[in-house]
PDB file of N, CA and C in Angstrom:
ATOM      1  N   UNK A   1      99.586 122.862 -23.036  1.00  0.00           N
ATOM      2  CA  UNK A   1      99.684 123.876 -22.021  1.00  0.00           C
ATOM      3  C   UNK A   1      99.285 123.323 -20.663  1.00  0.00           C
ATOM      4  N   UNK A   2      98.453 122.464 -20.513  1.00  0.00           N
ATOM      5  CA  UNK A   2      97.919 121.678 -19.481  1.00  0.00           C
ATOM      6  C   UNK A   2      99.136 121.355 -18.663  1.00  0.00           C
ATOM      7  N   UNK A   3      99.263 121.426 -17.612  1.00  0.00           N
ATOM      8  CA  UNK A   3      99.966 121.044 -16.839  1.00  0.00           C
ATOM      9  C   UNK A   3     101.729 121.143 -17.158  1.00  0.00           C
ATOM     10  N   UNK A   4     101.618 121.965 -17.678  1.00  0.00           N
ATOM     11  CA  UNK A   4     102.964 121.937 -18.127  1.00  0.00           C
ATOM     12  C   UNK A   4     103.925 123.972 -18.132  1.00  0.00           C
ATOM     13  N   UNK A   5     104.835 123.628 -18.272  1.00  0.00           N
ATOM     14  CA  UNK A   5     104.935 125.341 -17.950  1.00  0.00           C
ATOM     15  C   UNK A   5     105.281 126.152 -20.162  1.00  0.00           C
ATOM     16  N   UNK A   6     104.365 127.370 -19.610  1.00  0.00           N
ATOM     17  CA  UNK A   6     104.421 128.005 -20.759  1.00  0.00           C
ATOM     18  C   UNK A   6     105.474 128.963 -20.381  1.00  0.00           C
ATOM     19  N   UNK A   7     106.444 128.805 -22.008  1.00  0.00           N
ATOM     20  CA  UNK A   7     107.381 130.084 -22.420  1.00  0.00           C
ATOM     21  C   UNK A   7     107.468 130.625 -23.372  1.00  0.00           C
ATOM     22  N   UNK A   8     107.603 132.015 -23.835  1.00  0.00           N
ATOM     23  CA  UNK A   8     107.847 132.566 -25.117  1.00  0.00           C
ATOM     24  C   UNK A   8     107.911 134.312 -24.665  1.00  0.00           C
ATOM     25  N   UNK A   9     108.606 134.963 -25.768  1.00  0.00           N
ATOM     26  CA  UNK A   9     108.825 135.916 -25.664  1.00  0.00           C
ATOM     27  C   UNK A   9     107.635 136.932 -26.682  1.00  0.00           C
ATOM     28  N   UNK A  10     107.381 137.829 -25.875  1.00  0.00           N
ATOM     29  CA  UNK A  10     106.317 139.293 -26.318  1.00  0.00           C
ATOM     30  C   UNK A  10     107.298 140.461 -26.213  1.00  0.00           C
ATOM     31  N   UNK A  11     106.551 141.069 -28.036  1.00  0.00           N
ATOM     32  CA  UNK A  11     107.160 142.141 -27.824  1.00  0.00           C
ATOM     33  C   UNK A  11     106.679 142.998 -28.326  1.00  0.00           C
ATOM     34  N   UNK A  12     106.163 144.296 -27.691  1.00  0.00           N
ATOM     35  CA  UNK A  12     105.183 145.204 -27.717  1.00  0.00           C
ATOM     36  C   UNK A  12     105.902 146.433 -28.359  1.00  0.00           C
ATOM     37  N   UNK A  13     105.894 147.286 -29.414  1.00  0.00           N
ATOM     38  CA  UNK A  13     106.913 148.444 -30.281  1.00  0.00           C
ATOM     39  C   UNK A  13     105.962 148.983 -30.903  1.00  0.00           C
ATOM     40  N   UNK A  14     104.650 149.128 -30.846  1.00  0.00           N
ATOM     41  CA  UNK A  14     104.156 149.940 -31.774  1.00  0.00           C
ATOM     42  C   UNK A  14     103.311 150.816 -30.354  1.00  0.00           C
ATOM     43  N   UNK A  15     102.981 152.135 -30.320  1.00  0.00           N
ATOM     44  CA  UNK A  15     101.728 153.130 -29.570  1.00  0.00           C
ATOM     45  C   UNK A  15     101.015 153.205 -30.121  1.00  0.00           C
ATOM     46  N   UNK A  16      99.879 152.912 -29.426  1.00  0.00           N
ATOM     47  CA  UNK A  16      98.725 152.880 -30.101  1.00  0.00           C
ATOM     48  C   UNK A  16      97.442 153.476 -28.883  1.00  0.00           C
ATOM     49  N   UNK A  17      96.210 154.443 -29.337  1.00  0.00           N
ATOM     50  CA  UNK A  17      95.486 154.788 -28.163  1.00  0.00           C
ATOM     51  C   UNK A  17      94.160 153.722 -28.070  1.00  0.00           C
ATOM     52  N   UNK A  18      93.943 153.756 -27.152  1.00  0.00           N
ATOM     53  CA  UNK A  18      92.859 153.002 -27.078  1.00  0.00           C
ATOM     54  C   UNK A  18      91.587 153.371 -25.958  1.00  0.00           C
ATOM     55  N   UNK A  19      90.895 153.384 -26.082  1.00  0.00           N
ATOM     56  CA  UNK A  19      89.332 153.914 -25.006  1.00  0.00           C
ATOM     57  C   UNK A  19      88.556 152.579 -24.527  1.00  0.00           C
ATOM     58  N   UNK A  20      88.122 153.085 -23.424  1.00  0.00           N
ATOM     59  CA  UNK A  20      87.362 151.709 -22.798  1.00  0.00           C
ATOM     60  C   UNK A  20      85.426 151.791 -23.492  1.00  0.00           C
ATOM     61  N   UNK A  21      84.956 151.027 -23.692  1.00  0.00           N
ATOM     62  CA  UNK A  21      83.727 150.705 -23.984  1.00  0.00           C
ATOM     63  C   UNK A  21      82.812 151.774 -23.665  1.00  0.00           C
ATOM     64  N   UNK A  22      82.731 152.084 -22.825  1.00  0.00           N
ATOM     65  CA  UNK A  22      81.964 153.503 -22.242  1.00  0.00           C
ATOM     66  C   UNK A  22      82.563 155.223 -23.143  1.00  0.00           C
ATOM     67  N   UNK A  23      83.695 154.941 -23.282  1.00  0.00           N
ATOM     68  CA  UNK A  23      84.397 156.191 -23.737  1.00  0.00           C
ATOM     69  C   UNK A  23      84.141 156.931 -22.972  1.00  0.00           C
ATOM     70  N   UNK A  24      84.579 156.573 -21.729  1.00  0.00           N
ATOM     71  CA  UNK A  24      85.123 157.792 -20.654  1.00  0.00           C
ATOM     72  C   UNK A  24      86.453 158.349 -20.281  1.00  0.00           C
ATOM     73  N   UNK A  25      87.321 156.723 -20.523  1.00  0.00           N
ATOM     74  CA  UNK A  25      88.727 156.799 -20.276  1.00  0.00           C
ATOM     75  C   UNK A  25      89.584 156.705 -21.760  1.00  0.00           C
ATOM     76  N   UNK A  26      90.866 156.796 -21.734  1.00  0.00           N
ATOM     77  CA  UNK A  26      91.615 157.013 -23.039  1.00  0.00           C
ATOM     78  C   UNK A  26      92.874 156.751 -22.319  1.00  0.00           C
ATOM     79  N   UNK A  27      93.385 155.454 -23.419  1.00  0.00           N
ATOM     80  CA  UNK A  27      94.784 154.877 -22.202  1.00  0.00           C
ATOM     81  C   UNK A  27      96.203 154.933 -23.991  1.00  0.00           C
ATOM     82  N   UNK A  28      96.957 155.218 -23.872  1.00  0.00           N
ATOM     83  CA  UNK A  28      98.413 154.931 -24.403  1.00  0.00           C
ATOM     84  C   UNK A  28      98.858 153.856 -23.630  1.00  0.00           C
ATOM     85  N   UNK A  29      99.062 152.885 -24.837  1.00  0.00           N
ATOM     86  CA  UNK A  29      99.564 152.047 -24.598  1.00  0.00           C
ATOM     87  C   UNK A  29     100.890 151.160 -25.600  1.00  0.00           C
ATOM     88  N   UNK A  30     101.551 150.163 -25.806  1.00  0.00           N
ATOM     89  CA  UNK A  30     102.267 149.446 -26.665  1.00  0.00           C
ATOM     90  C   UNK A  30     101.341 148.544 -27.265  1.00  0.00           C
ATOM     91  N   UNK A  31     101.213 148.362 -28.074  1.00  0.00           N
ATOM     92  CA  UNK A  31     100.426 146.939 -28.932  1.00  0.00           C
ATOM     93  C   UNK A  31     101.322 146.358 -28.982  1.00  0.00           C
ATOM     94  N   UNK A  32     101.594 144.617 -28.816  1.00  0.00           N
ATOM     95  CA  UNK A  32     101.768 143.713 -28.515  1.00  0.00           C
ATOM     96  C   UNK A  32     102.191 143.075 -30.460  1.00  0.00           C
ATOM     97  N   UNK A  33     103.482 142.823 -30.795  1.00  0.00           N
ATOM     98  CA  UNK A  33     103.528 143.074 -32.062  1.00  0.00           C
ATOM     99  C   UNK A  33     104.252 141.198 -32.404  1.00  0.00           C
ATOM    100  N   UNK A  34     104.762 140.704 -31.550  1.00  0.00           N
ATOM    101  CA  UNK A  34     105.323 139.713 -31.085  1.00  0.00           C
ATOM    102  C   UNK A  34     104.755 138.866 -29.914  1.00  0.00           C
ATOM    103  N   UNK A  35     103.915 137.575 -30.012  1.00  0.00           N
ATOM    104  CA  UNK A  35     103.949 136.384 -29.030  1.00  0.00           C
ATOM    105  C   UNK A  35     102.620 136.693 -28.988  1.00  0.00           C
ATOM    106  N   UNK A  36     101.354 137.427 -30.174  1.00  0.00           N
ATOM    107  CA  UNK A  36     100.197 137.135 -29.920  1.00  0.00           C
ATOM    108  C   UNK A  36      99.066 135.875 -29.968  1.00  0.00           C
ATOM    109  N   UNK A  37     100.303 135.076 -31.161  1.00  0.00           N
ATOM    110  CA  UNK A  37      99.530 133.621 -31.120  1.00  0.00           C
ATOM    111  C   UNK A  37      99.590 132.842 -29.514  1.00  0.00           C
ATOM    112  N   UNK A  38     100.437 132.951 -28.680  1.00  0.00           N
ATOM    113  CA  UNK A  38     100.797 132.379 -27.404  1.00  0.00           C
ATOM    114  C   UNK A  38      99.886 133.056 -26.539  1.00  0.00           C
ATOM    115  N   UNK A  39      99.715 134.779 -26.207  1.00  0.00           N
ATOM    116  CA  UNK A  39      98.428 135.343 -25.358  1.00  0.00           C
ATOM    117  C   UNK A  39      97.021 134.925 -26.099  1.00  0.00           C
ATOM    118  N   UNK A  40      97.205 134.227 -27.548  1.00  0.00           N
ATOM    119  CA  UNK A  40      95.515 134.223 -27.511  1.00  0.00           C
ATOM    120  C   UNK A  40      95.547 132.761 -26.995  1.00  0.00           C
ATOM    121  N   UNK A  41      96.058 131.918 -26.893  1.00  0.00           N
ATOM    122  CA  UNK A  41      96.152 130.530 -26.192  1.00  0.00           C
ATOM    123  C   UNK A  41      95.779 130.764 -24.595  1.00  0.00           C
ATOM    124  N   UNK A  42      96.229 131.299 -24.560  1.00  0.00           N
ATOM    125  CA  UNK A  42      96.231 131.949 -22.793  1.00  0.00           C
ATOM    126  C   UNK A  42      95.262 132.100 -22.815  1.00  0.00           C
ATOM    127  N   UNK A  43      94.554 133.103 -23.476  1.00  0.00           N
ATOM    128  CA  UNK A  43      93.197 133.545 -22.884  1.00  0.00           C
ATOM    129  C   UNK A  43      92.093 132.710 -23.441  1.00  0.00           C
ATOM    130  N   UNK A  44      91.913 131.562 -24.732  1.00  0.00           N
ATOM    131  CA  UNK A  44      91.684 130.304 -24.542  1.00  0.00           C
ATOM    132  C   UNK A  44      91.310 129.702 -23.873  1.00  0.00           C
ATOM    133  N   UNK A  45      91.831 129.365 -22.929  1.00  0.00           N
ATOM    134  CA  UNK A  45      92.544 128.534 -21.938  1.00  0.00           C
ATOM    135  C   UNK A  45      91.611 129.842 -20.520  1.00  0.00           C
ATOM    136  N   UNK A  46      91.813 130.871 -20.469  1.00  0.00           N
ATOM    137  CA  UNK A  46      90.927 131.417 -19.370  1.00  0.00           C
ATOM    138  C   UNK A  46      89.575 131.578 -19.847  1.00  0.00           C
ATOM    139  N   UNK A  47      89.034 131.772 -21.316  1.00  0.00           N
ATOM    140  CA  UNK A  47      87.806 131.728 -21.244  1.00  0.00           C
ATOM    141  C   UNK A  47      86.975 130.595 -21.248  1.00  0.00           C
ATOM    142  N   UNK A  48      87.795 129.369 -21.261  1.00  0.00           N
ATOM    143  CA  UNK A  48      87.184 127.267 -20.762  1.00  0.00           C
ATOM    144  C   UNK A  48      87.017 127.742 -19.703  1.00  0.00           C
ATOM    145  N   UNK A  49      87.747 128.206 -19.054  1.00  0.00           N
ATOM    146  CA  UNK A  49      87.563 128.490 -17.165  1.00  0.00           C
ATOM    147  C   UNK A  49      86.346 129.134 -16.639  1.00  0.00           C
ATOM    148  N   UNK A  50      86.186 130.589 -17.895  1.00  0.00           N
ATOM    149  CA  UNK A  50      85.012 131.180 -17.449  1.00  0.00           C
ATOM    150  C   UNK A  50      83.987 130.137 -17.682  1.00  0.00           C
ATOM    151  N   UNK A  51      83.869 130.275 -18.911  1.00  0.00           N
ATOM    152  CA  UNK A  51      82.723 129.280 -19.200  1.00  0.00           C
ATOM    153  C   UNK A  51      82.107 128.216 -18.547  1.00  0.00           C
ATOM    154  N   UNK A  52      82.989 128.240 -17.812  1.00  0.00           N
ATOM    155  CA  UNK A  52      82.823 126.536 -17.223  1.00  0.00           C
ATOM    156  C   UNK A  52      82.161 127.022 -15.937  1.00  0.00           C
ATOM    157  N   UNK A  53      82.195 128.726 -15.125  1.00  0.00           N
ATOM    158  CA  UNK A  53      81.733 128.788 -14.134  1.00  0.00           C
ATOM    159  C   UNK A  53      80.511 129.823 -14.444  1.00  0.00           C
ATOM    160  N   UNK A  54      79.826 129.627 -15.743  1.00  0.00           N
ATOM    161  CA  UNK A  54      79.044 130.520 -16.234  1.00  0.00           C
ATOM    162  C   UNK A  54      79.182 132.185 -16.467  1.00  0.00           C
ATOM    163  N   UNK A  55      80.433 132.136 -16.410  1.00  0.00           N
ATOM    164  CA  UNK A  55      80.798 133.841 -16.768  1.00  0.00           C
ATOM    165  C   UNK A  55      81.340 134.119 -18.103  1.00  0.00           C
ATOM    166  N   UNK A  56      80.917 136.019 -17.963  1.00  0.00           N
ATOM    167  CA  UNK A  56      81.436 136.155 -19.442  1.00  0.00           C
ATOM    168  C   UNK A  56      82.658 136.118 -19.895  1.00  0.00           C
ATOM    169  N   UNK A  57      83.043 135.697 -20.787  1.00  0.00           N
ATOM    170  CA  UNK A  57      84.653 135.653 -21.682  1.00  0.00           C
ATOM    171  C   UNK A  57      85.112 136.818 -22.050  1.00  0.00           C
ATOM    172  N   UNK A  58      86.599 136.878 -22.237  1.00  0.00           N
ATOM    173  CA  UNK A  58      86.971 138.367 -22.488  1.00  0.00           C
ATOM    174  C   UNK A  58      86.731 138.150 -24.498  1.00  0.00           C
ATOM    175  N   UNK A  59      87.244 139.499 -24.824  1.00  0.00           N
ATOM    176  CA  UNK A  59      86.954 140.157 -26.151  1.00  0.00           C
ATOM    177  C   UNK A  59      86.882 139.154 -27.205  1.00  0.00           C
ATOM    178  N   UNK A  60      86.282 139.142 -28.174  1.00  0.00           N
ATOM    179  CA  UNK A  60      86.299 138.007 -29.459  1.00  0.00           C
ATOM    180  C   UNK A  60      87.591 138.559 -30.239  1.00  0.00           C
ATOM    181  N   UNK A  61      87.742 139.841 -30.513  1.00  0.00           N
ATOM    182  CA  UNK A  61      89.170 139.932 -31.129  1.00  0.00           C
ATOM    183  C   UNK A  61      89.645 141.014 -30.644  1.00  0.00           C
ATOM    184  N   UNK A  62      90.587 140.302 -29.209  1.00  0.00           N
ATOM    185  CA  UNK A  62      91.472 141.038 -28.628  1.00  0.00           C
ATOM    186  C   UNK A  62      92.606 142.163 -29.125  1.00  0.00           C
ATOM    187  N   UNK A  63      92.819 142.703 -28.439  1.00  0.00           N
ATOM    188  CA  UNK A  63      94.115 143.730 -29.173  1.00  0.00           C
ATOM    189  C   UNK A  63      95.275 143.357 -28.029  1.00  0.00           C
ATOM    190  N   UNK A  64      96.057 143.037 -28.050  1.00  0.00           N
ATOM    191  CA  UNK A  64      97.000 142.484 -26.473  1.00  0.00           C
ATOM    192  C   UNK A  64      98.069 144.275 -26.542  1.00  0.00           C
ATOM    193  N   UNK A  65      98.331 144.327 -25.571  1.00  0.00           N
ATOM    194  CA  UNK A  65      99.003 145.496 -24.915  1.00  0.00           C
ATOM    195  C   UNK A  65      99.334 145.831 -24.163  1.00  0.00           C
ATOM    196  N   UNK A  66     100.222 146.568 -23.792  1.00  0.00           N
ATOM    197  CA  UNK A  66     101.231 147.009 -22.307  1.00  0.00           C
ATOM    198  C   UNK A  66     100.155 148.334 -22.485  1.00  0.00           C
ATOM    199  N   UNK A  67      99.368 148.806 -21.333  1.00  0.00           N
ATOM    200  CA  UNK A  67      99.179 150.171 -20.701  1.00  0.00           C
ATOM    201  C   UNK A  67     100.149 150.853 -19.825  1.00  0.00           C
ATOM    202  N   UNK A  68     100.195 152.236 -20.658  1.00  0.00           N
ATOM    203  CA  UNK A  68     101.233 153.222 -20.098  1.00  0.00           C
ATOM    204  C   UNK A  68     100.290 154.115 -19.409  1.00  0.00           C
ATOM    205  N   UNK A  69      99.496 154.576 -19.596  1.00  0.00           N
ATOM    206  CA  UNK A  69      99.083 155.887 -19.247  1.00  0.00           C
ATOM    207  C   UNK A  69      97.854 155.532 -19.527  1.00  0.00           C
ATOM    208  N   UNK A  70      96.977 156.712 -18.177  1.00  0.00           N
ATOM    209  CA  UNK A  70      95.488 156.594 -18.915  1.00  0.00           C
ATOM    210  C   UNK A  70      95.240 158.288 -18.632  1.00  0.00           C
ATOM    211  N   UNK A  71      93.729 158.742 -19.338  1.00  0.00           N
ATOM    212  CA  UNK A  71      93.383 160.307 -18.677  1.00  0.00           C
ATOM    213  C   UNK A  71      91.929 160.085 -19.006  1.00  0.00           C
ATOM    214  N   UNK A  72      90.977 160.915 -18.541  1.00  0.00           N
ATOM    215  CA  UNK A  72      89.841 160.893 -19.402  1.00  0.00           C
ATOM    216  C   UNK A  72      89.665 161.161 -20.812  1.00  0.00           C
ATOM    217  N   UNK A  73      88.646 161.296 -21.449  1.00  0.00           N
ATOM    218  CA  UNK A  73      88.601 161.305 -22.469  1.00  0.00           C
ATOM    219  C   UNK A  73      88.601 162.943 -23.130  1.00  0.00           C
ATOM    220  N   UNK A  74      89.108 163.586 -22.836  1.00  0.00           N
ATOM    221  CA  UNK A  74      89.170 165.084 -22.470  1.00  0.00           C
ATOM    222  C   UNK A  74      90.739 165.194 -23.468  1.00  0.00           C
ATOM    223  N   UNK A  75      91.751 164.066 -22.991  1.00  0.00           N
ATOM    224  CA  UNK A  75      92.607 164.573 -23.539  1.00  0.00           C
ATOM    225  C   UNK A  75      92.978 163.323 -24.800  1.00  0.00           C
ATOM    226  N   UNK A  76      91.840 162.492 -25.225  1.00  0.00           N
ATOM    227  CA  UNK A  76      91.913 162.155 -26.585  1.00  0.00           C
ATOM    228  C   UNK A  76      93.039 162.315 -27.450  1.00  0.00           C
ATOM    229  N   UNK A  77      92.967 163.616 -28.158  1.00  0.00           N
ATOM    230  CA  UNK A  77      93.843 164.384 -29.131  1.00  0.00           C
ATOM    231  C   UNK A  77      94.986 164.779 -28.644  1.00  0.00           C
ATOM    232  N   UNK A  78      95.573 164.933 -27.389  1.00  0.00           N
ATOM    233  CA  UNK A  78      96.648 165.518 -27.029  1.00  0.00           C
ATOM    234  C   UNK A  78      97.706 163.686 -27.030  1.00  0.00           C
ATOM    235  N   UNK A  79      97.139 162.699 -26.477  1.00  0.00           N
ATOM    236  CA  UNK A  79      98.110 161.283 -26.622  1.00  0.00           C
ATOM    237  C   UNK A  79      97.322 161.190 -28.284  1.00  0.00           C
ATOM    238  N   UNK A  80      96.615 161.265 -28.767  1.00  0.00           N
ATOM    239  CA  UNK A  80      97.201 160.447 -30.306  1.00  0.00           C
ATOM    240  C   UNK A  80      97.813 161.968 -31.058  1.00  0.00           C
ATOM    241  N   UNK A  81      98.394 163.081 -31.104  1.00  0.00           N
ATOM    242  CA  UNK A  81      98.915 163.349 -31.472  1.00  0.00           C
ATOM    243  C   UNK A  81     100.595 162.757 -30.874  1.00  0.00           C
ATOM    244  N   UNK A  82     100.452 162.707 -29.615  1.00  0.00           N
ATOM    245  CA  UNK A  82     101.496 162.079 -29.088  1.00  0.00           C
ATOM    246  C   UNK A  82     102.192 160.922 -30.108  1.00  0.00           C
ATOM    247  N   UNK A  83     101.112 160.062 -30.869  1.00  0.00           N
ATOM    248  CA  UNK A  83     100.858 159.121 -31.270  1.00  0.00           C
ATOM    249  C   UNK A  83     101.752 158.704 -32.444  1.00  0.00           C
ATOM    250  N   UNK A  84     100.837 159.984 -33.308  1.00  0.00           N
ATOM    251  CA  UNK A  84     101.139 160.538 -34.555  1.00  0.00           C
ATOM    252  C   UNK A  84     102.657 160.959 -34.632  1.00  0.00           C
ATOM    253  N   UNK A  85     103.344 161.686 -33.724  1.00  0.00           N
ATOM    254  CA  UNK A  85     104.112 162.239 -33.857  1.00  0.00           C
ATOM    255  C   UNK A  85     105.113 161.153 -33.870  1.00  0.00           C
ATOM    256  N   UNK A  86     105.543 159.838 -33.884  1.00  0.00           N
ATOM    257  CA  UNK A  86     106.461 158.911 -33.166  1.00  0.00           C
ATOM    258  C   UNK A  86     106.488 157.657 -34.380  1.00  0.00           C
ATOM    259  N   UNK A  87     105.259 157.608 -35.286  1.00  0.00           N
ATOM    260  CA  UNK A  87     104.943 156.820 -36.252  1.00  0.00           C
ATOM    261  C   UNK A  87     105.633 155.952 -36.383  1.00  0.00           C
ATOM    262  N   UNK A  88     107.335 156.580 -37.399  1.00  0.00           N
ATOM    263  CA  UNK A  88     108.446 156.343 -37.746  1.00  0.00           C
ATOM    264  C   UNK A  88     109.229 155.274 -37.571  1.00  0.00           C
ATOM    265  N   UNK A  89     109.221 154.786 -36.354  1.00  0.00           N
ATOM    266  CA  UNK A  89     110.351 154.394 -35.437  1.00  0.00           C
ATOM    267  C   UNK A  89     110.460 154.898 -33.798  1.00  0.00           C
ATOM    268  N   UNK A  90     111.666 154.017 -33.660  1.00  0.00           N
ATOM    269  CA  UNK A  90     112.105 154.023 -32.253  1.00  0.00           C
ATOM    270  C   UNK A  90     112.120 155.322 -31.784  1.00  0.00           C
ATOM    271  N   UNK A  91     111.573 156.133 -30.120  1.00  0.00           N
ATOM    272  CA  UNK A  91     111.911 156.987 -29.777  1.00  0.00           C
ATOM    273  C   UNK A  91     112.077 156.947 -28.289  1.00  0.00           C
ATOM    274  N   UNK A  92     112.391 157.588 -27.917  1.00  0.00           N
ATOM    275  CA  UNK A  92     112.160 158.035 -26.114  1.00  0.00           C
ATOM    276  C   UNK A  92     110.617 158.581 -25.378  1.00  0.00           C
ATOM    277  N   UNK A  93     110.243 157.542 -24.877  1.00  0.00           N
ATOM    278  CA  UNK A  93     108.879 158.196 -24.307  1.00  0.00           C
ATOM    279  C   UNK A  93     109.283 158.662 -23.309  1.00  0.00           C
ATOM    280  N   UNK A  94     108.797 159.981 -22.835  1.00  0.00           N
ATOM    281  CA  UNK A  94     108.658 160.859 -21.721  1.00  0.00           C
ATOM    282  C   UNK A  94     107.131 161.488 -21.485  1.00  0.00           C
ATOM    283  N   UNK A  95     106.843 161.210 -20.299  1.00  0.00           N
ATOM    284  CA  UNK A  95     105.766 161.933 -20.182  1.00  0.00           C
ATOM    285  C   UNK A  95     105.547 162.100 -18.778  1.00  0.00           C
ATOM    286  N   UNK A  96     105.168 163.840 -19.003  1.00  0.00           N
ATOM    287  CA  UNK A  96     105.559 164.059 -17.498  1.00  0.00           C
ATOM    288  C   UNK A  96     103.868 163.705 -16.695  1.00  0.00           C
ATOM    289  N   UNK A  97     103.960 163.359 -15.359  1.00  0.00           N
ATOM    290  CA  UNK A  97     102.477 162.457 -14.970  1.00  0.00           C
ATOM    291  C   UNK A  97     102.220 162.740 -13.361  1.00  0.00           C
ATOM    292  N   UNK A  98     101.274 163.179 -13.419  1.00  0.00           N
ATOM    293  CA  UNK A  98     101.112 163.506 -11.995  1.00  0.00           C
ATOM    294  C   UNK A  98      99.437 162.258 -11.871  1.00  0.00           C
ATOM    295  N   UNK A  99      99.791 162.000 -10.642  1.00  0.00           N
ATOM    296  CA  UNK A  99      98.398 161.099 -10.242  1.00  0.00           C
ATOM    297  C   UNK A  99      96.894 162.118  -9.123  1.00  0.00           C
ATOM    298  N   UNK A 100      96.011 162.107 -10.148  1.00  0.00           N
ATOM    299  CA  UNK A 100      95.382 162.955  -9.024  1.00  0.00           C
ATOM    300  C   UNK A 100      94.296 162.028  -8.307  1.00  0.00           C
ATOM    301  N   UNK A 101      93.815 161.984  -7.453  1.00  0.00           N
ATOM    302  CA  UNK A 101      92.468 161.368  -6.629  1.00  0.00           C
ATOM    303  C   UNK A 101      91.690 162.179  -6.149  1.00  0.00           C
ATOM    304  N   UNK A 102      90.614 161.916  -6.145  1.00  0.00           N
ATOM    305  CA  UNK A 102      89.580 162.534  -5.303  1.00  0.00           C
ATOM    306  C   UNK A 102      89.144 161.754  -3.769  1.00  0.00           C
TER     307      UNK A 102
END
Protein backbone atom coordinates (compact mmCIF):
# COMPACT_ATOMS: atom_id res chain seq x y z
CA UNK A 1 0.00 0.00 0.00
CA UNK A 2 3.01 2.22 0.66
CA UNK A 3 3.44 4.41 -1.90
CA UNK A 4 1.52 2.99 -4.29
CA UNK A 5 -2.24 3.64 -5.30
CA UNK A 6 -5.06 1.52 -3.63
CA UNK A 7 -8.16 -0.01 -5.60
CA UNK A 8 -11.08 -2.17 -4.93
CA UNK A 9 -14.61 -2.12 -4.88
CA UNK A 10 -17.17 -1.76 -1.50
CA UNK A 11 -20.35 -2.73 -1.29
CA UNK A 12 -22.64 -1.76 1.37
CA UNK A 13 -26.62 -3.79 1.02
CA UNK A 14 -27.48 -4.60 4.29
CA UNK A 15 -29.41 -1.51 7.06
CA UNK A 16 -28.39 -1.72 9.93
CA UNK A 17 -28.92 0.94 13.18
CA UNK A 18 -26.29 1.93 15.01
CA UNK A 19 -25.78 4.55 18.25
CA UNK A 20 -22.76 6.47 19.16
CA UNK A 21 -20.96 5.54 22.55
CA UNK A 22 -22.79 8.02 24.66
CA UNK A 23 -26.28 6.83 23.31
CA UNK A 24 -27.49 10.07 22.52
CA UNK A 25 -27.54 9.81 18.77
CA UNK A 26 -29.04 6.83 16.56
CA UNK A 27 -27.81 6.83 12.84
CA UNK A 28 -29.29 4.27 9.79
CA UNK A 29 -26.93 3.35 7.97
CA UNK A 30 -25.61 0.48 5.08
CA UNK A 31 -23.09 -2.02 6.55
CA UNK A 32 -20.37 -2.44 4.36
CA UNK A 33 -20.87 -6.23 3.13
CA UNK A 34 -18.06 -6.19 0.37
CA UNK A 35 -14.19 -4.72 0.45
CA UNK A 36 -13.95 -4.98 4.36
CA UNK A 37 -10.64 -6.80 4.27
CA UNK A 38 -9.23 -3.60 2.11
CA UNK A 39 -10.99 -0.72 4.78
CA UNK A 40 -9.44 -2.70 7.62
CA UNK A 41 -5.93 -2.26 5.82
CA UNK A 42 -6.73 1.33 5.54
CA UNK A 43 -7.36 1.93 8.85
CA UNK A 44 -4.14 -0.17 9.72
CA UNK A 45 -2.30 1.89 7.99
CA UNK A 46 -4.12 5.17 9.84
CA UNK A 47 -3.81 3.78 13.21
CA UNK A 48 0.65 3.40 12.54
CA UNK A 49 -0.01 7.10 11.89
CA UNK A 50 -1.85 7.69 15.07
CA UNK A 51 0.31 5.86 17.04
CA UNK A 52 3.20 7.20 15.88
CA UNK A 53 1.91 10.80 16.98
CA UNK A 54 0.71 9.43 20.35
CA UNK A 55 -3.02 9.40 19.65
CA UNK A 56 -5.83 7.20 20.11
CA UNK A 57 -6.66 4.54 17.31
CA UNK A 58 -10.03 4.05 15.96
CA UNK A 59 -12.32 0.87 17.08
CA UNK A 60 -10.65 -2.72 17.70
CA UNK A 61 -13.57 -4.28 15.77
CA UNK A 62 -14.87 -1.89 13.45
CA UNK A 63 -18.27 -2.17 11.74
CA UNK A 64 -17.49 -0.15 8.21
CA UNK A 65 -20.65 1.75 6.83
CA UNK A 66 -22.29 4.33 4.67
CA UNK A 67 -24.41 6.79 7.17
CA UNK A 68 -27.78 7.76 5.92
CA UNK A 69 -29.53 9.40 8.52
CA UNK A 70 -29.09 10.29 12.06
CA UNK A 71 -31.94 11.54 15.00
CA UNK A 72 -31.58 11.38 18.64
CA UNK A 73 -32.11 8.63 20.45
CA UNK A 74 -35.84 9.34 20.91
CA UNK A 75 -36.54 7.79 17.69
CA UNK A 76 -34.56 4.42 18.24
CA UNK A 77 -37.64 2.18 17.43
CA UNK A 78 -39.18 4.12 14.70
CA UNK A 79 -35.55 3.47 12.13
CA UNK A 80 -35.11 -0.18 13.41
CA UNK A 81 -38.53 -0.91 12.74
CA UNK A 82 -37.69 0.84 9.55
CA UNK A 83 -35.08 -1.82 9.75
CA UNK A 84 -37.04 -4.75 10.42
CA UNK A 85 -39.40 -4.07 7.93
CA UNK A 86 -36.83 -4.36 4.70
CA UNK A 87 -34.93 -7.62 6.12
CA UNK A 88 -35.75 -9.58 2.93
CA UNK A 89 -34.08 -7.97 0.21
CA UNK A 90 -33.72 -5.16 -2.10
CA UNK A 91 -36.04 -2.12 -1.56
CA UNK A 92 -36.50 1.63 -2.15
CA UNK A 93 -35.39 3.81 0.70
CA UNK A 94 -37.41 6.89 1.17
CA UNK A 95 -37.33 8.95 3.93
CA UNK A 96 -38.82 12.02 4.22
CA UNK A 97 -36.00 14.51 6.29
CA UNK A 98 -36.10 17.78 7.36
CA UNK A 99 -32.75 19.30 9.00
CA UNK A 100 -33.42 21.23 12.14
CA UNK A 101 -30.68 23.57 14.08
CA UNK A 102 -30.71 25.44 16.90
Amino acid sequence: MAGGLLWFISLAEKLKVYSNDDKTRTLLAMEVSTGQAQLLELMKAVDGTMEEFTLVTFYKNPSFHVSLTWCVEECLQELQGLVDSHEDGAFLLRLDCQELQR
